[in-house]
PDB file of N, CA and C in Angstrom:
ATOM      1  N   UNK A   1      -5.712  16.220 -10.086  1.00  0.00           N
ATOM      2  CA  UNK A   1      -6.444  15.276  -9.282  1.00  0.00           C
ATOM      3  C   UNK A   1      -6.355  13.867  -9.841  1.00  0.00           C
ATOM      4  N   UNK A   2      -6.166  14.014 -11.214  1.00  0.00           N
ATOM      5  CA  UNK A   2      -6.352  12.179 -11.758  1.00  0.00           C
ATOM      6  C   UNK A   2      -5.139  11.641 -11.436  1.00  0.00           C
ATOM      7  N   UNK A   3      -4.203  12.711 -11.460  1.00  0.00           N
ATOM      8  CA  UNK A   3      -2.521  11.992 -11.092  1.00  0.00           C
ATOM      9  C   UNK A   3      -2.806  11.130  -9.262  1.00  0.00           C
ATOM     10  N   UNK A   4      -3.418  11.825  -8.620  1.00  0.00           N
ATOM     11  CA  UNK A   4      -3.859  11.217  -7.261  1.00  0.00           C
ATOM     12  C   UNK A   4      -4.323   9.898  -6.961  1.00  0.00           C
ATOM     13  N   UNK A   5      -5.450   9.604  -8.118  1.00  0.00           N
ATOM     14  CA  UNK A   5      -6.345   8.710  -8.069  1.00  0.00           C
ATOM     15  C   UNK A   5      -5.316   7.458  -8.747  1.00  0.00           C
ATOM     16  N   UNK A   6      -3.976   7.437  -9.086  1.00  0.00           N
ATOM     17  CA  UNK A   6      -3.422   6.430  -9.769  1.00  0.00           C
ATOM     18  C   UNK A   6      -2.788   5.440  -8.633  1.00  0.00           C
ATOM     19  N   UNK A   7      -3.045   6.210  -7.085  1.00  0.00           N
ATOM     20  CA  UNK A   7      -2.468   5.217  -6.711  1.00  0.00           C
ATOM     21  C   UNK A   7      -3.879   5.239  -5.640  1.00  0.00           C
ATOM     22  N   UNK A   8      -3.693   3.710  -5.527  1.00  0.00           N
ATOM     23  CA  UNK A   8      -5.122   2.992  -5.042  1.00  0.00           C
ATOM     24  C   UNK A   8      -5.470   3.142  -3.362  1.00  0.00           C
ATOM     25  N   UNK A   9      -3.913   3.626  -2.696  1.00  0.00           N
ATOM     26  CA  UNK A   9      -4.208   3.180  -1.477  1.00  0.00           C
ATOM     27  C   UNK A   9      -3.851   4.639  -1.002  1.00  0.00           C
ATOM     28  N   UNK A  10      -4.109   5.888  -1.816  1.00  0.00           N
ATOM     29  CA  UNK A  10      -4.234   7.363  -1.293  1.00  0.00           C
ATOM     30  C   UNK A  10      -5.232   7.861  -1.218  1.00  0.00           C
ATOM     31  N   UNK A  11      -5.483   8.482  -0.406  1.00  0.00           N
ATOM     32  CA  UNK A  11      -6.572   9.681  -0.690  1.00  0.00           C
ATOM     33  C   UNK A  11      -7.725   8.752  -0.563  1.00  0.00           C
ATOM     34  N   UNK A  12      -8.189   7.498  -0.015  1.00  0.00           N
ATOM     35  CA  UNK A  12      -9.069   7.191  -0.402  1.00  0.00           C
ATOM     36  C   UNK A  12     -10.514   6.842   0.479  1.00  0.00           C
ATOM     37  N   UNK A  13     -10.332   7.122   1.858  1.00  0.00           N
ATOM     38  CA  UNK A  13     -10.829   7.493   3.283  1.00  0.00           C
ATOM     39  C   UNK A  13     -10.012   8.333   3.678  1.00  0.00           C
ATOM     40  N   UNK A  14     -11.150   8.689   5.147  1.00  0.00           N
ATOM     41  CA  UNK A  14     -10.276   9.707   5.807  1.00  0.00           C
ATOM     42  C   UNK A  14      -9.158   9.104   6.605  1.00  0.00           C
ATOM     43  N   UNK A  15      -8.964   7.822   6.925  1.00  0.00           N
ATOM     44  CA  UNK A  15      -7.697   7.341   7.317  1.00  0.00           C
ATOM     45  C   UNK A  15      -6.713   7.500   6.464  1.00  0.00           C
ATOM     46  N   UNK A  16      -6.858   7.610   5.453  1.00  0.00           N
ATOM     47  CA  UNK A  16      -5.826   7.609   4.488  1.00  0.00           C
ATOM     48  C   UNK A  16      -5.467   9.144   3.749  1.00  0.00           C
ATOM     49  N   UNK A  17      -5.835  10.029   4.556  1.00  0.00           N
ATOM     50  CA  UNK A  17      -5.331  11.495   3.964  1.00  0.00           C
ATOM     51  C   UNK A  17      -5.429  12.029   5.350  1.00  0.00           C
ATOM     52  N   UNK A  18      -3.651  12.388   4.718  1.00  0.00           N
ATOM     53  CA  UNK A  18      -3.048  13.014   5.722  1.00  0.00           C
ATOM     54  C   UNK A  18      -2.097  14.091   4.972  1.00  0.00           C
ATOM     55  N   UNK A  19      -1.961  15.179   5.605  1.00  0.00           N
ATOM     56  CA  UNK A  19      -1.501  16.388   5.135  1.00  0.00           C
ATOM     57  C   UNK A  19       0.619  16.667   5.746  1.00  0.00           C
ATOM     58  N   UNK A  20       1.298  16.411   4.861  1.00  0.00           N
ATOM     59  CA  UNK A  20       2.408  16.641   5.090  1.00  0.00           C
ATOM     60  C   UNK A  20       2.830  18.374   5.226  1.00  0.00           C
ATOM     61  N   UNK A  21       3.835  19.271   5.526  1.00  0.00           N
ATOM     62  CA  UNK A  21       4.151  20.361   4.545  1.00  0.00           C
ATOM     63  C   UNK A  21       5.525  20.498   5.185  1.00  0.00           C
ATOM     64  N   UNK A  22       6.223  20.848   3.972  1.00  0.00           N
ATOM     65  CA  UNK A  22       8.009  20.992   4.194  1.00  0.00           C
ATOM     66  C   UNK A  22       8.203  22.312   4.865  1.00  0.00           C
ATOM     67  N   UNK A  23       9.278  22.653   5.634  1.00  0.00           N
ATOM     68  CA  UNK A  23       9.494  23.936   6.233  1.00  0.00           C
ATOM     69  C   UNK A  23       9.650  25.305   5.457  1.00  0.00           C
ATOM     70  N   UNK A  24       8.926  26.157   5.759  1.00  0.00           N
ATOM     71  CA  UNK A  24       8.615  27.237   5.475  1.00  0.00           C
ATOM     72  C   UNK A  24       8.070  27.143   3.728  1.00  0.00           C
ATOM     73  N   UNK A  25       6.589  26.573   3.741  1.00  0.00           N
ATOM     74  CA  UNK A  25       5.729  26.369   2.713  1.00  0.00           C
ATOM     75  C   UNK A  25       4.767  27.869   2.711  1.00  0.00           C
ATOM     76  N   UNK A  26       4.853  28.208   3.964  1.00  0.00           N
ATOM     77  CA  UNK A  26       3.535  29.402   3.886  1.00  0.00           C
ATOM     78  C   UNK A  26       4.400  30.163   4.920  1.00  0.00           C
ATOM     79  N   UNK A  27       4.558  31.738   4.882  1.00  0.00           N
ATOM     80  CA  UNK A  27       4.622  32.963   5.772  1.00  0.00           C
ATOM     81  C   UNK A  27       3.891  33.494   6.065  1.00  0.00           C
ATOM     82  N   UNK A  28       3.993  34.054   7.250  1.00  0.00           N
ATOM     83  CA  UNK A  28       2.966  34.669   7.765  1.00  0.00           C
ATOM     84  C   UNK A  28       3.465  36.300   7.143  1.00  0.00           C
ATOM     85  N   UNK A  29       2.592  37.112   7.453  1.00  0.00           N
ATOM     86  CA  UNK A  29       2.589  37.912   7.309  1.00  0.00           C
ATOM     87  C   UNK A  29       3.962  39.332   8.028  1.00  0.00           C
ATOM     88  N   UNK A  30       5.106  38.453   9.105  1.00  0.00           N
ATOM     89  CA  UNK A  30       5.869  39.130   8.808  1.00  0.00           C
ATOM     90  C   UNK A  30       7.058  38.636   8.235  1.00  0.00           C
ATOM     91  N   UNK A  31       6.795  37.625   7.744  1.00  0.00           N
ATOM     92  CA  UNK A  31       7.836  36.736   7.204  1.00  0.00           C
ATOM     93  C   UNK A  31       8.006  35.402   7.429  1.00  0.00           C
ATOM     94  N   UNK A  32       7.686  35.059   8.857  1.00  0.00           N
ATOM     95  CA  UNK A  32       8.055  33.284   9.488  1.00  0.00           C
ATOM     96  C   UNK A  32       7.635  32.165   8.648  1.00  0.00           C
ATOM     97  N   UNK A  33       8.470  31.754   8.483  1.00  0.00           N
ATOM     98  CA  UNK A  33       7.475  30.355   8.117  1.00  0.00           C
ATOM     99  C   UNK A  33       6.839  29.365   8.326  1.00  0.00           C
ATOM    100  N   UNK A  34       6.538  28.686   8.303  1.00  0.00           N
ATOM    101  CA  UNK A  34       5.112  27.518   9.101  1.00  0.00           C
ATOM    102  C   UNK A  34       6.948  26.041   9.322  1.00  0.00           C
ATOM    103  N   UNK A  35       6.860  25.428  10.482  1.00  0.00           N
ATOM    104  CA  UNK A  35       7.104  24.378  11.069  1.00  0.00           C
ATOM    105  C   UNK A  35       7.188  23.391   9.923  1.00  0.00           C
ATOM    106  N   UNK A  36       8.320  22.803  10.249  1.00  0.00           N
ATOM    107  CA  UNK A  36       8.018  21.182   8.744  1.00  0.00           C
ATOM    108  C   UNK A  36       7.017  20.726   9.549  1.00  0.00           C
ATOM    109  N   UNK A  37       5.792  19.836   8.850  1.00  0.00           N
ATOM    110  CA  UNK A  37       4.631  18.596   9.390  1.00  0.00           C
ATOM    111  C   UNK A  37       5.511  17.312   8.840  1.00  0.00           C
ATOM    112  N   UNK A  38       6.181  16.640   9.014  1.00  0.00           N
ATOM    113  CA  UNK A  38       6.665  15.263   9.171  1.00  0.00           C
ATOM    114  C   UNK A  38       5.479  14.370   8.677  1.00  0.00           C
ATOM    115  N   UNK A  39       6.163  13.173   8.698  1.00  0.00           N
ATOM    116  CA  UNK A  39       5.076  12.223   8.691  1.00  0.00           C
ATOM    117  C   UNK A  39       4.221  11.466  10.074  1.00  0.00           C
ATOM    118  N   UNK A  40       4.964  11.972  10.796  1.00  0.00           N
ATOM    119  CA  UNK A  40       5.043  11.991  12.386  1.00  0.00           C
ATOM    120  C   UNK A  40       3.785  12.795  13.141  1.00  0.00           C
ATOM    121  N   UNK A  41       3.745  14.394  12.203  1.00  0.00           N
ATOM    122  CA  UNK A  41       3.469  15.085  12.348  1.00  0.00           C
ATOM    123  C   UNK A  41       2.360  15.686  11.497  1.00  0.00           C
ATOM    124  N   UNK A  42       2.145  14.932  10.458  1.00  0.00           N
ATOM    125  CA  UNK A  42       1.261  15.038   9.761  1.00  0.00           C
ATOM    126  C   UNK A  42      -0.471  15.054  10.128  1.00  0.00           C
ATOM    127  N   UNK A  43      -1.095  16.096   9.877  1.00  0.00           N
ATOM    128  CA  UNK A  43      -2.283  16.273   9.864  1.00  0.00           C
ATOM    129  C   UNK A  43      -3.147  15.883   9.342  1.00  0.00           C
ATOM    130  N   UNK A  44      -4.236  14.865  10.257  1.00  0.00           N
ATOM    131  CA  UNK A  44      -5.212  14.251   9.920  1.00  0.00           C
ATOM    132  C   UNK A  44      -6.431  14.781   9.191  1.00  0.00           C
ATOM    133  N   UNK A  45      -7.179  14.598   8.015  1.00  0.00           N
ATOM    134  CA  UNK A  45      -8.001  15.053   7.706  1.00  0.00           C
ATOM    135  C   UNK A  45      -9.363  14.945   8.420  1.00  0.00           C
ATOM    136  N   UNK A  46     -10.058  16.101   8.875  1.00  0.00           N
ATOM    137  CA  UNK A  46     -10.807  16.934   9.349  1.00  0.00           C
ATOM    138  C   UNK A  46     -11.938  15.727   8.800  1.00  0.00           C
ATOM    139  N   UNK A  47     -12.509  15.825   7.545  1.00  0.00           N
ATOM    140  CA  UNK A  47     -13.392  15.478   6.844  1.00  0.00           C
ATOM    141  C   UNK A  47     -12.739  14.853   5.451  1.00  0.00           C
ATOM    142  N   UNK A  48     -14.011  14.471   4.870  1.00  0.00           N
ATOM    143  CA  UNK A  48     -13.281  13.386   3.577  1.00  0.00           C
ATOM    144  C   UNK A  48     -14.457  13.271   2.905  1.00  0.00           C
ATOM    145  N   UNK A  49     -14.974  13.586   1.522  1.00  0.00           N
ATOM    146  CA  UNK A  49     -15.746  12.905   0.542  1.00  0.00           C
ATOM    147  C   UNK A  49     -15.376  12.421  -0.194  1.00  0.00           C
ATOM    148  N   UNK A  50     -15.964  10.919  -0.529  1.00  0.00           N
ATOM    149  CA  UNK A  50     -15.613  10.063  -1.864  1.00  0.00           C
ATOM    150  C   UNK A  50     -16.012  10.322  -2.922  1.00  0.00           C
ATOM    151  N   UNK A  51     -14.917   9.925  -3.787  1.00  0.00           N
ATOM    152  CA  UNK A  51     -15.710  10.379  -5.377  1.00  0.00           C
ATOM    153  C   UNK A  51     -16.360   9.304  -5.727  1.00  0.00           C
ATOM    154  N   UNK A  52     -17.721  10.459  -6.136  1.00  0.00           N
ATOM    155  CA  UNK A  52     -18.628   9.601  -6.672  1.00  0.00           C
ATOM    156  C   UNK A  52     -19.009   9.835  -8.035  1.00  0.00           C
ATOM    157  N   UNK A  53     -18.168  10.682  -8.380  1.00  0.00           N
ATOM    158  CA  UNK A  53     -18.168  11.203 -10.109  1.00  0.00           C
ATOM    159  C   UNK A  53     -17.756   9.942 -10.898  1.00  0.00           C
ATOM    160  N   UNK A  54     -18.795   9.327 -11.778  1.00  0.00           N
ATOM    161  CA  UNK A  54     -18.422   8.259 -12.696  1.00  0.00           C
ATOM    162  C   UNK A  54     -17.264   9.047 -13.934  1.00  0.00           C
ATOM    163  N   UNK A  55     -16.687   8.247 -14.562  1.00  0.00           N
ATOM    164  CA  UNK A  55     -15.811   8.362 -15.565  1.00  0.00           C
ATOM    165  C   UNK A  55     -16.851   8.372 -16.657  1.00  0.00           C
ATOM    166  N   UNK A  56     -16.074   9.776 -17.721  1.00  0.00           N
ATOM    167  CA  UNK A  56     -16.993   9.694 -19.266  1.00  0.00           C
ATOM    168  C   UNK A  56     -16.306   9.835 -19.625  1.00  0.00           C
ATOM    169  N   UNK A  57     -16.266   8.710 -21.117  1.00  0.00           N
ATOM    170  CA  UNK A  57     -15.659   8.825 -22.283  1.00  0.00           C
ATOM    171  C   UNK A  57     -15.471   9.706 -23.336  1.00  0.00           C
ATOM    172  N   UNK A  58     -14.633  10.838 -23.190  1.00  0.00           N
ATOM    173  CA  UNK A  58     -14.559  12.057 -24.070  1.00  0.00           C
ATOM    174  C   UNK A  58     -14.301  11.937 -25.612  1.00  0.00           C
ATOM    175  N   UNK A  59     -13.404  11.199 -25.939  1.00  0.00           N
ATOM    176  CA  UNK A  59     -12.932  10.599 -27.239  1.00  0.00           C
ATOM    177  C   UNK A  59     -12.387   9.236 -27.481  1.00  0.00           C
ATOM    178  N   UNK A  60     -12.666   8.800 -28.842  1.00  0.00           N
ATOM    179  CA  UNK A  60     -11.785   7.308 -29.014  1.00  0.00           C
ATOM    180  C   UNK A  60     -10.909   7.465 -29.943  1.00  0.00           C
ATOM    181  N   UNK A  61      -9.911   6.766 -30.289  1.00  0.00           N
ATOM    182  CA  UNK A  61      -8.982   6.923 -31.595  1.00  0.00           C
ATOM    183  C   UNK A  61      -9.251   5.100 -31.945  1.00  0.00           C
ATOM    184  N   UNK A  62      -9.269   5.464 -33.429  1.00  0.00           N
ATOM    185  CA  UNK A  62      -8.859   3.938 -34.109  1.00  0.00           C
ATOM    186  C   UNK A  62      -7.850   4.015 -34.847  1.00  0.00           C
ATOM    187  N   UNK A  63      -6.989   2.780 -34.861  1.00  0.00           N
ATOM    188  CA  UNK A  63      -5.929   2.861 -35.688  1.00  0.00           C
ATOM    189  C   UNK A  63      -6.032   0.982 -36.254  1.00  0.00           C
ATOM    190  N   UNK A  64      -6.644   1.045 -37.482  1.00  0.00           N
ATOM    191  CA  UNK A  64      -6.740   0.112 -38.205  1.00  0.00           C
ATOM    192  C   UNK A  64      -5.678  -0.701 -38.861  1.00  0.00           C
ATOM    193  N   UNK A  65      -4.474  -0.199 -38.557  1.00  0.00           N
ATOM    194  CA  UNK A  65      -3.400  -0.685 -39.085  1.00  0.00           C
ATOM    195  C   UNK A  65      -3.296  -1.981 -37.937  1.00  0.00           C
ATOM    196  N   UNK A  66      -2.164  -3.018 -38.293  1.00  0.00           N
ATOM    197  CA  UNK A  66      -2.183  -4.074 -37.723  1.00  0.00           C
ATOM    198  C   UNK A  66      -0.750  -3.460 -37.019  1.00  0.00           C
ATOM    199  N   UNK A  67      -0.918  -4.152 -35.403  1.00  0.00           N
ATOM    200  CA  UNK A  67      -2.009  -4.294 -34.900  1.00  0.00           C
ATOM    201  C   UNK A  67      -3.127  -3.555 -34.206  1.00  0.00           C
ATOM    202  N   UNK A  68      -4.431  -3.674 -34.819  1.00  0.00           N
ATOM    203  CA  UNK A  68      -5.298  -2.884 -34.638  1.00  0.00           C
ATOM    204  C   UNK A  68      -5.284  -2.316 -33.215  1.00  0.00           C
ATOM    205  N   UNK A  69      -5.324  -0.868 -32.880  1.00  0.00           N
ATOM    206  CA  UNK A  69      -5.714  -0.193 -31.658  1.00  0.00           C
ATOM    207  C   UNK A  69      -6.738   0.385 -31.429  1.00  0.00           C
ATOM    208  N   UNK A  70      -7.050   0.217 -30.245  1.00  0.00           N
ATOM    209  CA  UNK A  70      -8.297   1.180 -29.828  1.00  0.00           C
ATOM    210  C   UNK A  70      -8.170   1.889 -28.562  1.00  0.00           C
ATOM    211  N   UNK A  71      -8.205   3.252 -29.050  1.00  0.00           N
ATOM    212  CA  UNK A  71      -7.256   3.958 -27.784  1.00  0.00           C
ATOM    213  C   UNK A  71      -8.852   5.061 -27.444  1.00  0.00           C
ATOM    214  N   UNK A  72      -8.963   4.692 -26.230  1.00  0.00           N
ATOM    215  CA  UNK A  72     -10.330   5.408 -24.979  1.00  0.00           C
ATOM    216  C   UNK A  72      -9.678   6.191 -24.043  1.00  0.00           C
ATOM    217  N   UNK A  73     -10.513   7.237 -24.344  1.00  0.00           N
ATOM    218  CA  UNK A  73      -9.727   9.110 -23.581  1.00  0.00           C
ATOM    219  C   UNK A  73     -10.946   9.324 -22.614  1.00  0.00           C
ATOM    220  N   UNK A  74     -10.914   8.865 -21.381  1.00  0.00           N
ATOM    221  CA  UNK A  74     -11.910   9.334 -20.225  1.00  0.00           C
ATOM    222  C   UNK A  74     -11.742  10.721 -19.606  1.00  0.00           C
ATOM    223  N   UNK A  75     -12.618  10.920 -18.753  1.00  0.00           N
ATOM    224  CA  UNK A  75     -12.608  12.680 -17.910  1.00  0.00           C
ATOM    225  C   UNK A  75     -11.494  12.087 -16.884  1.00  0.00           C
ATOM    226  N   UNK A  76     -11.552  11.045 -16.331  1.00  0.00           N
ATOM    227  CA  UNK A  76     -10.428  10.722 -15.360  1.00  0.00           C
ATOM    228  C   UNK A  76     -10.000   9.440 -15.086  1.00  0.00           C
ATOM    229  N   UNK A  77      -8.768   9.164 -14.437  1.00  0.00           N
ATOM    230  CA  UNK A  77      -7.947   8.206 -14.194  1.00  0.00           C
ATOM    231  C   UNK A  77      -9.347   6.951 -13.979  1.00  0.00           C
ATOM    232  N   UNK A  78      -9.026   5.603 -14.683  1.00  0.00           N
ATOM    233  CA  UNK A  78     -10.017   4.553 -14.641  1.00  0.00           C
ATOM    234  C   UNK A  78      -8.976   3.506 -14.328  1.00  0.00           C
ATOM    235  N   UNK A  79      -9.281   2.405 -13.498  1.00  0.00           N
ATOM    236  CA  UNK A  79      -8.800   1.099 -13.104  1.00  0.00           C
ATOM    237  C   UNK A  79      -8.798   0.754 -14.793  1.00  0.00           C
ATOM    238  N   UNK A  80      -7.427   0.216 -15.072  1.00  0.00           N
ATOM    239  CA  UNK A  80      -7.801  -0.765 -16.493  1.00  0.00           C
ATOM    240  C   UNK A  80      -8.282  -1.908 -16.178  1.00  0.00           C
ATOM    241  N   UNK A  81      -8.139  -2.783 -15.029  1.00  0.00           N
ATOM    242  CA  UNK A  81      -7.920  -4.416 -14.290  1.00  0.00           C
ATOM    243  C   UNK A  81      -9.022  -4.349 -14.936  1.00  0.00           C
ATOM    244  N   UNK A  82     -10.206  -3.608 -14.535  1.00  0.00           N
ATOM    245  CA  UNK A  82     -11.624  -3.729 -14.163  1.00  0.00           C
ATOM    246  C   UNK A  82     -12.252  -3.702 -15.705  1.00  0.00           C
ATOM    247  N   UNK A  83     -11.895  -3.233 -16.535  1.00  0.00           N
ATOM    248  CA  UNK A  83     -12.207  -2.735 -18.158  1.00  0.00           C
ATOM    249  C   UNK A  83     -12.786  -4.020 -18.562  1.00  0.00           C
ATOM    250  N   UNK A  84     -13.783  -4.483 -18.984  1.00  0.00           N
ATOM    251  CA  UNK A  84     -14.241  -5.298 -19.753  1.00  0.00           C
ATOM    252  C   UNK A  84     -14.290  -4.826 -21.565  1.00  0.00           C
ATOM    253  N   UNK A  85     -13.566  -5.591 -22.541  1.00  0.00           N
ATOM    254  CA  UNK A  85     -13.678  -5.133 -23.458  1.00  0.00           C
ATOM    255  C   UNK A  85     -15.119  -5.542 -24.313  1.00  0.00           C
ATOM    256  N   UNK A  86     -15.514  -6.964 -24.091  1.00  0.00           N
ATOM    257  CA  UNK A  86     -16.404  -7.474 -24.536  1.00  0.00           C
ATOM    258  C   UNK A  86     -17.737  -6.737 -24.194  1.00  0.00           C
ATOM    259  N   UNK A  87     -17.565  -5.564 -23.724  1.00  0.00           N
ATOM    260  CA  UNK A  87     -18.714  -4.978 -23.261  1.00  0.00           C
ATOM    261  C   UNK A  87     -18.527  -3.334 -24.691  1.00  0.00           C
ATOM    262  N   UNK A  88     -18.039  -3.391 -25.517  1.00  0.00           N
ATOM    263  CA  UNK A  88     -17.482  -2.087 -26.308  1.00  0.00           C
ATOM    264  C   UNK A  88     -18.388  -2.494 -27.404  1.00  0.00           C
ATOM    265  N   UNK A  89     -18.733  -1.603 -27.846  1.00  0.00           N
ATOM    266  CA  UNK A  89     -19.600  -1.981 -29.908  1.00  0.00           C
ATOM    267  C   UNK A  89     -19.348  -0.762 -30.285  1.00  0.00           C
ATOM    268  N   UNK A  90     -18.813  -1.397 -31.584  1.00  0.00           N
ATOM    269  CA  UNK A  90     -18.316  -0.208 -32.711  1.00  0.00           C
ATOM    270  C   UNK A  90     -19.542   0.237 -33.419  1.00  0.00           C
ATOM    271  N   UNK A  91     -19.785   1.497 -33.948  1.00  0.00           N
ATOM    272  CA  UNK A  91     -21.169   1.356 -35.122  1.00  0.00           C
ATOM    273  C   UNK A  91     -20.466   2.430 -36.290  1.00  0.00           C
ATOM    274  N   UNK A  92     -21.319   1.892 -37.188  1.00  0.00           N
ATOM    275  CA  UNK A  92     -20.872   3.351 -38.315  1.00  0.00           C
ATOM    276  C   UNK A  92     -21.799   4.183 -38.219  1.00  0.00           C
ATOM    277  N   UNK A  93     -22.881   4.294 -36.846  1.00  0.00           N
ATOM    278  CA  UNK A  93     -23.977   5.094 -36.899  1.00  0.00           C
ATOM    279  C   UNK A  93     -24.970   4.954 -38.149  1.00  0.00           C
ATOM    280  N   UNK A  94     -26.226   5.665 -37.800  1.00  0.00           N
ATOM    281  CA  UNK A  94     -27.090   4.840 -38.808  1.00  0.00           C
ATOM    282  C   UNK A  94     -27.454   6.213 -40.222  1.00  0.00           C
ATOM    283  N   UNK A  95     -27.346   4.989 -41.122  1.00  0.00           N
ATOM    284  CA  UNK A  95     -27.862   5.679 -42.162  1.00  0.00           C
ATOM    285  C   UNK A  95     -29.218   6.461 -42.861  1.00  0.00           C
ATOM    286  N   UNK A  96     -29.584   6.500 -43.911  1.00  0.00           N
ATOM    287  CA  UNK A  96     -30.543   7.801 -44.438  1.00  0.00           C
ATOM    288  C   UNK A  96     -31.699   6.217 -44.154  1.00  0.00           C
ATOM    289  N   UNK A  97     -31.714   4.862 -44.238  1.00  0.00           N
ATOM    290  CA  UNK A  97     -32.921   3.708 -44.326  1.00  0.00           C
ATOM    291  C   UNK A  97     -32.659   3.945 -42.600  1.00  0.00           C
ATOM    292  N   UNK A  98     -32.186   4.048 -41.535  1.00  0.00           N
ATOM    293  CA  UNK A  98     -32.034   3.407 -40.184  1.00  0.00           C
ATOM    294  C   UNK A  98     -31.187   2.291 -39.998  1.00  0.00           C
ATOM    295  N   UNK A  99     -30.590   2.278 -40.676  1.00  0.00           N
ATOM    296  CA  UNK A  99     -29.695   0.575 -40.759  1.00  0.00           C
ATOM    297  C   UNK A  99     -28.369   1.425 -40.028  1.00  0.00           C
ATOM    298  N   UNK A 100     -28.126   0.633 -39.117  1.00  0.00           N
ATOM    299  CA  UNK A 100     -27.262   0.661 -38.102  1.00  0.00           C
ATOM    300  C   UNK A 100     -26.381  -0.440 -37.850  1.00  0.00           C
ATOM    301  N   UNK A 101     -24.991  -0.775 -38.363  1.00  0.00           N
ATOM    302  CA  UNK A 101     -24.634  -1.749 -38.476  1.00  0.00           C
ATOM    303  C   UNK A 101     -23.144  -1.571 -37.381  1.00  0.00           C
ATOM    304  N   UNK A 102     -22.678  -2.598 -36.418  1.00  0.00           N
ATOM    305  CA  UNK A 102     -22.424  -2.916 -35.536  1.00  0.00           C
ATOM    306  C   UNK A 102     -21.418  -4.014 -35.444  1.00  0.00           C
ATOM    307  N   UNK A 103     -20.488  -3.863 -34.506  1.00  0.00           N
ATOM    308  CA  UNK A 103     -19.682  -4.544 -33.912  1.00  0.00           C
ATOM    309  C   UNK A 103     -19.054  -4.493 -32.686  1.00  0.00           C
ATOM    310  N   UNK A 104     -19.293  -6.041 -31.545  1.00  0.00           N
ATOM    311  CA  UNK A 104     -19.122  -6.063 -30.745  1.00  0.00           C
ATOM    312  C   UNK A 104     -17.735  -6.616 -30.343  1.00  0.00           C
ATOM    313  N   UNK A 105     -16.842  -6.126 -29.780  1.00  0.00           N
ATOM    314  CA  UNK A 105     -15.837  -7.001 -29.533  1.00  0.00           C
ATOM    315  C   UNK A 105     -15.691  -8.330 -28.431  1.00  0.00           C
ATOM    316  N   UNK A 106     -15.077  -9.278 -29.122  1.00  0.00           N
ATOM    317  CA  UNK A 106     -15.052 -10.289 -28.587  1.00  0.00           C
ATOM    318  C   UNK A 106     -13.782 -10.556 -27.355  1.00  0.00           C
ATOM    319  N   UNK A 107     -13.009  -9.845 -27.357  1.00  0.00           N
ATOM    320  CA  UNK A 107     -11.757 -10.332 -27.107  1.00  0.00           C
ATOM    321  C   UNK A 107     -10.570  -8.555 -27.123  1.00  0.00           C
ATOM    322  N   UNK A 108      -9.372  -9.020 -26.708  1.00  0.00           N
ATOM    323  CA  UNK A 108      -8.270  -8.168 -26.690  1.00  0.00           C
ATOM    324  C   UNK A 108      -7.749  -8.061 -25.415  1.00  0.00           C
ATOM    325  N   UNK A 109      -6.444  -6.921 -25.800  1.00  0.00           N
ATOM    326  CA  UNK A 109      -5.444  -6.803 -24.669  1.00  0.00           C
ATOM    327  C   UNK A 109      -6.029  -5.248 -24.103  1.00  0.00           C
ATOM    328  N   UNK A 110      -5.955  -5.085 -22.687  1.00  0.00           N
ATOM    329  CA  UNK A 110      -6.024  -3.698 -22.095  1.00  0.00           C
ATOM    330  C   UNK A 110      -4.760  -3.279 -21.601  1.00  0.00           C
ATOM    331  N   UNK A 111      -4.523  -2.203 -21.914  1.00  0.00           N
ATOM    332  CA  UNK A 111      -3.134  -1.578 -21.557  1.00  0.00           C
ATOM    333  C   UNK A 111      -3.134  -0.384 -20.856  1.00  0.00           C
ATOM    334  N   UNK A 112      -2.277  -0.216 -20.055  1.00  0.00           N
ATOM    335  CA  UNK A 112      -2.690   1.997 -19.290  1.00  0.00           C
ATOM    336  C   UNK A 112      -1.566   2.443 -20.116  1.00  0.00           C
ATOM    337  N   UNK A 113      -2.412   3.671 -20.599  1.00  0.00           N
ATOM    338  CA  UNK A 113      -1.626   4.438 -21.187  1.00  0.00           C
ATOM    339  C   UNK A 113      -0.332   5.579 -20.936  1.00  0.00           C
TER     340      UNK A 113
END
């Protein structure tokens, strides 16, 4: 499904999903096979729900070597355009006093992986 969501102008109303299938995809039961659906011929979707499942961040990798990376592993395909980095803070999580010490990023490049 995330391979789907990479392109922006699929799947994304019901105008926009439509069902192709190449000749003889499914048999019937004494053998025939189903008609090519063309693009001509292609079948309109019935119904359509949008995803409304937000993206979660499953894992991060750091790689401190220069130049520094910071590589973010979501549940699914995310717009990078949209990524604000200045919105990210690093922590070393807090210690045995509560001291919680922090860093926000200022700046950087976003890349799709």
């Amino acid at each position: 499904a995330n391979e789907l969501k990479k392109n922006e102008m699929l799947l994304v109303s019901q105008a926009s999903t439509n069902l192709r299938l190449d000749a003889d995809t499914v048999r019937d039961m004494i053998g025939n096979g189903n008609e090519a659906l063309n693009e001509t011929d292609a079948f309109p979707s019935c119904s359509f729900t949008n995803d409304t499942i937000r993206p979660q961040l499953f894992s991060f990798d750091l790689d401190m070597d220069a130049p520094e990376l910071l590589t973010l592993h979501f549940s699914e395909t995310v717009d990078y355009m949209s990524f604000n980095v200045t919105q990210i803070t690093l922590s070393q999580g807090f210690d045995t006093d509560g001291v919680n010490e922090t860093y926000t990023l200022t700046g950087g490049n976003v890349r799709m992986a």
